[in-house]
Protein backbone atom coordinates (compact mmCIF):
# COMPACT_ATOMS: atom_id res chain seq x y z
CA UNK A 1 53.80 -7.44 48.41
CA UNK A 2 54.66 -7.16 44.98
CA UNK A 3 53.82 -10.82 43.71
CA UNK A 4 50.16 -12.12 43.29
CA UNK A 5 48.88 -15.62 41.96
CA UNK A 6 45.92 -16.31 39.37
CA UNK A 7 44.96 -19.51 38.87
CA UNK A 8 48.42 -21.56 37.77
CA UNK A 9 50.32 -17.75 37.11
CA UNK A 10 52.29 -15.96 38.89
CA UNK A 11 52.33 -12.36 38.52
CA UNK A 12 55.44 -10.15 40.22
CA UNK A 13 55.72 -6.31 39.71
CA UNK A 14 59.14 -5.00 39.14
CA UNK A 15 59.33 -1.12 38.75
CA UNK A 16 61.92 0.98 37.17
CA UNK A 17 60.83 4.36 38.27
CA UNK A 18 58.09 6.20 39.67
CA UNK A 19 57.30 9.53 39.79
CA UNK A 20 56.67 12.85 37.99
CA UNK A 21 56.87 12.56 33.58
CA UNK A 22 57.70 16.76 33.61
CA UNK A 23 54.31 16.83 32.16
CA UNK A 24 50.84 18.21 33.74
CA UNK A 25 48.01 16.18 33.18
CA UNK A 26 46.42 18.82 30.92
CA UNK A 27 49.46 18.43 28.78
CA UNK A 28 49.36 14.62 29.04
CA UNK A 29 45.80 14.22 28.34
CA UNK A 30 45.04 17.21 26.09
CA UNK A 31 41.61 16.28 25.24
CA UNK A 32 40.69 16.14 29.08
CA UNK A 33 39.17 19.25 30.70
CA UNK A 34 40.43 20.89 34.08
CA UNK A 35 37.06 20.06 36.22
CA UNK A 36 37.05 16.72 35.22
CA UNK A 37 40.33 16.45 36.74
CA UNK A 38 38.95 18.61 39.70
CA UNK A 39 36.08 16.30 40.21
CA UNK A 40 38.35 13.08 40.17
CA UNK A 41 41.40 14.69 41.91
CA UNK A 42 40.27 13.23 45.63
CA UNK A 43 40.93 9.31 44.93
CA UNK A 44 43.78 10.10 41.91
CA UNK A 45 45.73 12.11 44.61
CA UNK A 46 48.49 11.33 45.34
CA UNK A 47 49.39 8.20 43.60
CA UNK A 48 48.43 9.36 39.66
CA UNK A 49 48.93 13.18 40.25
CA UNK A 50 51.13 15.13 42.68
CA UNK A 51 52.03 18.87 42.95
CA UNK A 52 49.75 19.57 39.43
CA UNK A 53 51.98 17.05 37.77
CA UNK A 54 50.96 13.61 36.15
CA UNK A 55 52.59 10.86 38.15
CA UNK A 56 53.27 7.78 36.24
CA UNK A 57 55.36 3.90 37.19
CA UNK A 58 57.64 2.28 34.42
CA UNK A 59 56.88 -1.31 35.20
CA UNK A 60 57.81 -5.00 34.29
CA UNK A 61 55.24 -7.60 34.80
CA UNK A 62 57.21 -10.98 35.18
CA UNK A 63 54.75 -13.80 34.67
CA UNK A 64 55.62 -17.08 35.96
CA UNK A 65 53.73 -19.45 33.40
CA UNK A 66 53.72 -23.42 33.00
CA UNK A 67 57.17 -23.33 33.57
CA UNK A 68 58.64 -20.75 31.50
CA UNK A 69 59.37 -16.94 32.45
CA UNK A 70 57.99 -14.30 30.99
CA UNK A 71 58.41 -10.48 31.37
CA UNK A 72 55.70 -8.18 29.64
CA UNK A 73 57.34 -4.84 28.69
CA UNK A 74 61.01 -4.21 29.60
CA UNK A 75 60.92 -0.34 30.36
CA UNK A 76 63.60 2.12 29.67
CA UNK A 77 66.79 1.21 29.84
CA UNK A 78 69.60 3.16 31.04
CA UNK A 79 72.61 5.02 28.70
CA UNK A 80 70.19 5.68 26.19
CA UNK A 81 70.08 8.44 23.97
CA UNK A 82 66.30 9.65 23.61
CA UNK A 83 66.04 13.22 22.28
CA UNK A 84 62.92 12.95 21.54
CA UNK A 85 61.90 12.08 25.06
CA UNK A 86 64.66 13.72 27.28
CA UNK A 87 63.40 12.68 30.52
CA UNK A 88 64.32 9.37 29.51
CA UNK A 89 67.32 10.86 28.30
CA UNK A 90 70.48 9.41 29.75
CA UNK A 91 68.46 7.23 32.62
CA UNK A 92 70.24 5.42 35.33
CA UNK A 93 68.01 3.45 37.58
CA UNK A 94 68.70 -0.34 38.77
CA UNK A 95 66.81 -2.16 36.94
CA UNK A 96 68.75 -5.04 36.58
CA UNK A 97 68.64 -4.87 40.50
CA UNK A 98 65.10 -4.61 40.80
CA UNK A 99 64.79 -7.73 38.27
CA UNK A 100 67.00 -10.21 40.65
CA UNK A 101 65.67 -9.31 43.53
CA UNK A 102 62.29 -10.38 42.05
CA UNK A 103 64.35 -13.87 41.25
CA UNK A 104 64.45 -13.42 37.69
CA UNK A 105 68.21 -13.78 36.01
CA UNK A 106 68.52 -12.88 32.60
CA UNK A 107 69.54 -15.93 31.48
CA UNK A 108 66.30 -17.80 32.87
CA UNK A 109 63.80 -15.23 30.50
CA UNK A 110 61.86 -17.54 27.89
CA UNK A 111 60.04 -14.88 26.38
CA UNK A 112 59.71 -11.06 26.60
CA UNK A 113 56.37 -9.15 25.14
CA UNK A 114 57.01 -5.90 23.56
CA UNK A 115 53.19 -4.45 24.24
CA UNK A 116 53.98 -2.16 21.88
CA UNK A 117 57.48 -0.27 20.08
CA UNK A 118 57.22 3.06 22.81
CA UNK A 119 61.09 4.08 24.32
CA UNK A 120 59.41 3.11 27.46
CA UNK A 121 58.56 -0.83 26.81
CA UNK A 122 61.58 -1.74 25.00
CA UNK A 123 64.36 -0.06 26.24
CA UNK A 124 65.95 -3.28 28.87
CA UNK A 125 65.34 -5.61 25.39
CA UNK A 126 69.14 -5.06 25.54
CA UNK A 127 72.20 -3.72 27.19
CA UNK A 128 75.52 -2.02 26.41
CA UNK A 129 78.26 -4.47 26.04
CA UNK A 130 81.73 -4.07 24.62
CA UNK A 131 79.95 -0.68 22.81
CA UNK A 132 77.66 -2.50 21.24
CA UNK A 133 73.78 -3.15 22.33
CA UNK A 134 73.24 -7.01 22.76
CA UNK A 135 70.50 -8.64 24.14
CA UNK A 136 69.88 -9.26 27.99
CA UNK A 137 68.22 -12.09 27.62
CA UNK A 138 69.88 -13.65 25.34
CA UNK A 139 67.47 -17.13 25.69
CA UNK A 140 64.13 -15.26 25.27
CA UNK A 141 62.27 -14.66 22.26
CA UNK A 142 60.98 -11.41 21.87
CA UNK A 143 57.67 -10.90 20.74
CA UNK A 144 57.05 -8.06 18.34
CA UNK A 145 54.45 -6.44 16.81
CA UNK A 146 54.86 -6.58 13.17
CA UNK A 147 52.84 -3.85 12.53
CA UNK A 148 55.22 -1.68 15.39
CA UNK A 149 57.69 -3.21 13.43
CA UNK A 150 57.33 -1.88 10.19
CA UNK A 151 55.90 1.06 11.32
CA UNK A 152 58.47 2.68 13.19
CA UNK A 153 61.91 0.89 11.06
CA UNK A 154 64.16 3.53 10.01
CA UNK A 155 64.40 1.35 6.85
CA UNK A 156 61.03 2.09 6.06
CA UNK A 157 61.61 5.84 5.96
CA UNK A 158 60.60 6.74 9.55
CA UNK A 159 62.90 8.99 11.28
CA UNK A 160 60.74 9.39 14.56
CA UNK A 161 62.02 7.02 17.37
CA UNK A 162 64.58 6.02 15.69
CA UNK A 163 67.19 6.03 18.02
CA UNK A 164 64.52 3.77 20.46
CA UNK A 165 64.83 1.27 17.61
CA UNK A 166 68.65 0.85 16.66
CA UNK A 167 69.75 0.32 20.11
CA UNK A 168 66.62 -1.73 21.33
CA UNK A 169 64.81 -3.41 18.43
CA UNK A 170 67.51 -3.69 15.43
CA UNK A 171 69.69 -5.49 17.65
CA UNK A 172 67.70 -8.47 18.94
CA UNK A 173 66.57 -8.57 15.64
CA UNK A 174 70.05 -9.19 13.81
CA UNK A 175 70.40 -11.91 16.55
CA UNK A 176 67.33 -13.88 15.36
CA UNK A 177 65.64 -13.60 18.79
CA UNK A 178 62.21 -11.51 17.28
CA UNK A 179 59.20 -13.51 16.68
CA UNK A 180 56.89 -10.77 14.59
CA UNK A 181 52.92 -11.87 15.02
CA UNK A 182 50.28 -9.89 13.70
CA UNK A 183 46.23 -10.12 15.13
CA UNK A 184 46.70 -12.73 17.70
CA UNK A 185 49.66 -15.16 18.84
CA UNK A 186 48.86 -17.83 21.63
CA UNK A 187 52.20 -17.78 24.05
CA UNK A 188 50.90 -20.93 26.13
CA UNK A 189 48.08 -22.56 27.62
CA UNK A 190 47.16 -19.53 30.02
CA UNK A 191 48.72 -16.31 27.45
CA UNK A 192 47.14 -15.17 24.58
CA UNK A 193 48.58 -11.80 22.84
CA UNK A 194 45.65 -10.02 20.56
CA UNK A 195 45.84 -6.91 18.59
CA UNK A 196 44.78 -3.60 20.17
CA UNK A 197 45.52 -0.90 18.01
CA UNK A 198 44.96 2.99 18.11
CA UNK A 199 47.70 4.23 20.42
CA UNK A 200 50.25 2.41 18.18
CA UNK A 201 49.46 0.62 15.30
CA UNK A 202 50.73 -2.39 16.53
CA UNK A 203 49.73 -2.19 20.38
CA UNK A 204 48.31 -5.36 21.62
CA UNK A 205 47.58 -6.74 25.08
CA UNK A 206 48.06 -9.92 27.30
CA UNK A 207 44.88 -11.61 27.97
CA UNK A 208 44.98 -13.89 31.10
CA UNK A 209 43.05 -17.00 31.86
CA UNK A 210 43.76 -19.67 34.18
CA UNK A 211 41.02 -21.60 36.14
CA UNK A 212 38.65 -19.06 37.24
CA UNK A 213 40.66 -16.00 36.68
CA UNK A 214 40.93 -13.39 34.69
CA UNK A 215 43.24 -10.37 33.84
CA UNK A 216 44.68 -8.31 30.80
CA UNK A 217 47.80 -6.25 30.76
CA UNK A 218 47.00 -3.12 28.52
CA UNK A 219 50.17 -1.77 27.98
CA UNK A 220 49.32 1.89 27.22
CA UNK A 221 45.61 1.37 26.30
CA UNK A 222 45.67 3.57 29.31
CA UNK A 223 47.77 6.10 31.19
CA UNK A 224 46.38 6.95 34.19
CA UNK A 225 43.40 5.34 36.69
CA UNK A 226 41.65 8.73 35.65
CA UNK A 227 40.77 6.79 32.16
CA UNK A 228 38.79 4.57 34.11
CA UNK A 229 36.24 7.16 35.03
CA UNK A 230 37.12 9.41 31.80
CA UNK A 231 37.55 6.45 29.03
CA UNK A 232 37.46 8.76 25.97
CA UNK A 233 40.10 10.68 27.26
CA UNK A 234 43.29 10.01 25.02
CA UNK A 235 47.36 10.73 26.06
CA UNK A 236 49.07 12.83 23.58
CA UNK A 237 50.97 9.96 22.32
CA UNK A 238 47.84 7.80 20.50
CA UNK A 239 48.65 7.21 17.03
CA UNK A 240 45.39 7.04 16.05
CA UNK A 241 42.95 8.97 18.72
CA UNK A 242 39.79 7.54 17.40
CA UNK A 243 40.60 4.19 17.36
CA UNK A 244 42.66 4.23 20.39
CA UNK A 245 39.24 5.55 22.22
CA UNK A 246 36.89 2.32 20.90
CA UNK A 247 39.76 -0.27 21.69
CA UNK A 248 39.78 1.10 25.34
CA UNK A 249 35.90 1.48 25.52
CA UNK A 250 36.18 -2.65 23.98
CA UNK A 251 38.75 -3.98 26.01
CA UNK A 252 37.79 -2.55 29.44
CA UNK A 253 34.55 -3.40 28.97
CA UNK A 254 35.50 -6.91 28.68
CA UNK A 255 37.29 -6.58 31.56
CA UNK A 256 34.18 -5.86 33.48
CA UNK A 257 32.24 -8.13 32.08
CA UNK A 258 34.43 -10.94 33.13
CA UNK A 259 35.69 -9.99 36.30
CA UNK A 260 39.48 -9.44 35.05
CA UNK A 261 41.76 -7.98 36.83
CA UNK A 262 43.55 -5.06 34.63
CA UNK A 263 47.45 -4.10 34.78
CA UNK A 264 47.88 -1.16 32.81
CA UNK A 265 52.31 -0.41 32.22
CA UNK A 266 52.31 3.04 33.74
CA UNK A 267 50.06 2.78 37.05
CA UNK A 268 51.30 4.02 40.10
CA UNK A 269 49.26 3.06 43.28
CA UNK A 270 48.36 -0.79 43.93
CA UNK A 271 49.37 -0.64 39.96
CA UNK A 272 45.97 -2.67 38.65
CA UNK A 273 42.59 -2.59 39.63
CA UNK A 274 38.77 -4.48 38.72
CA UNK A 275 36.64 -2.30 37.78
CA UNK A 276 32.54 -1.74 36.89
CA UNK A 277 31.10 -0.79 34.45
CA UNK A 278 29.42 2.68 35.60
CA UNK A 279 27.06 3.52 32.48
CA UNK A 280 29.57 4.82 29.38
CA UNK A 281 32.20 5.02 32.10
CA UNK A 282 34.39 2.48 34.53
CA UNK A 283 34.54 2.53 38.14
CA UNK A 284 37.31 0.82 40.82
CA UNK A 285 35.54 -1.86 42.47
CA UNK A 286 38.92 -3.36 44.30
CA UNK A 287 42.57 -2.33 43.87
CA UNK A 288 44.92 -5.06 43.29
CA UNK A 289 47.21 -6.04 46.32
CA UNK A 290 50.19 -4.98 45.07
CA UNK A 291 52.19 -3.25 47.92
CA UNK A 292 51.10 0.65 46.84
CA UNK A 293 54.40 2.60 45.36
């Protein structure tokens, strides 16, 4: 099962790929120490490590909300040029496959959330057309970060990513499908998109409420079910460590507090989990049923 239901949304994973990132998770997590991993490695086996190598998912969440689509994060993307991340390099998965067997056309997409401007939540924004990169869902608005925005734009002098943004960002752009919010942007009754900075300056998350339920999709606020247990830990990618540390330690705490389901982008497993709070830490109280990748 890949589809769950909270309150008046409907929540369907669609992954692009699972497995090894060529990384161990000392190199992932470089502020982590070896026991700790030791000491967690009997419930993150297999599903977030494997054969001393981090194991990670490159998800889509497709909401179904008062009566509009929407996909949080688009992944990838295949044919893309990504030196400065060459697993991603060149990808070919199917994607687009994945995405209508889940019932979503491209066509139907209202709105797409960019989490945050990483080659790995942005890349299926568009497609390769005639040579050129157009959108693929060319009735959604995409929802930007400003701050992302601005951040990494060549324009602005940043040379770092920029192939991730000509071929995935400039283009919906030029087409007048971005919609760039900054602190907070309410996408409907149930949605509301808040600032979350520190691994980016422009991450944000997806705060869910319908009825009696609760979740928040947390983009890369986390990496790995390990940060659960080991919240201080950051990845190597965090912008800005320290703050990326107190926006987990805020957010997930919230999240136990108010019983809310959390859907990280890069969880392999059952993908999302509720959690306890466990004195500074977080602990799993009940995996999400998700069919386990």
């Amino acid at each position: 099962m890949h589809e769950i239901a909270l309150g008046e949304v409907t929540i369907t994973r669609v992954v692009e790929y699972f497995g090894s990132v060529d990384m161990t998770p000392a190199e992932f997590f470089p502020e982590s120490s070896p026991d700790s991993w030791e000491e967690h490695r009997h419930w993150l086996e297999p599903d977030f490590v494997a054969g001393g190598e981090f194991v990670a998912a490159v998800q889509t969440w497709v909401l179904r909300s008062e009566g509009r689509t929407i996909l949080i994060d688009t992944g990838v993307g295949n044919h893309r040029e990504r030196p400065e991340a060459p697993i991603w390099d060149n990808l070919e998965t199917d994607f687009p496959g994945n995405l209508a067997r889940a019932g979503v056309r491209p066509e139907d997409v209202d709105v797409v959330v960019n989490t945050h401007l990483h080659v790995d939540h942005v890349g299926w924004n568009t497609h390769r057309e005639n040579d050129s990169w157009v959108p693929t869902f060319p009735n959604a608005t995409y929802l930007i970060p400003r701050r992302d925005f601005d951040f990494w734009n060549p324009a602005n002098g940043r040379q770092r990513n920029r192939h991730m943004f000509e071929d995935s960002i400039t283009p919906v752009h030029q087409e007048g499908r971005t919609l760039l919010w900054d602190d907070s942007y309410r996408i409907d009754g149930n949605l509301r998109l808040d600032l979350a900075a520190g691994h980016t300056p422009g991450s944000s998350v997806v705060t869910l409420e319908s009825g009696s339920d609760r979740a928040v999709f947390v983009g890369d606020l986390m990496h790995s079910a390990y940060q659960f247990a080991e919240p201080d830990t950051n990845s190597c990618f965090c912008e800005d460590p320290a703050r990326a540390r107190a926006t987990r330690h805020r957010v997930l705490g919230w999240a136990a507090d108010n019983n809310a389901l959390v859907l990280p982008a890069h969880l392999g497993g059952h993908g999302a989990a509720e959690i306890n709070r466990d004195g500074s830490r977080f602990a799993i109280r009940r995996w999400a049923p998700f069919s386990r990748l």
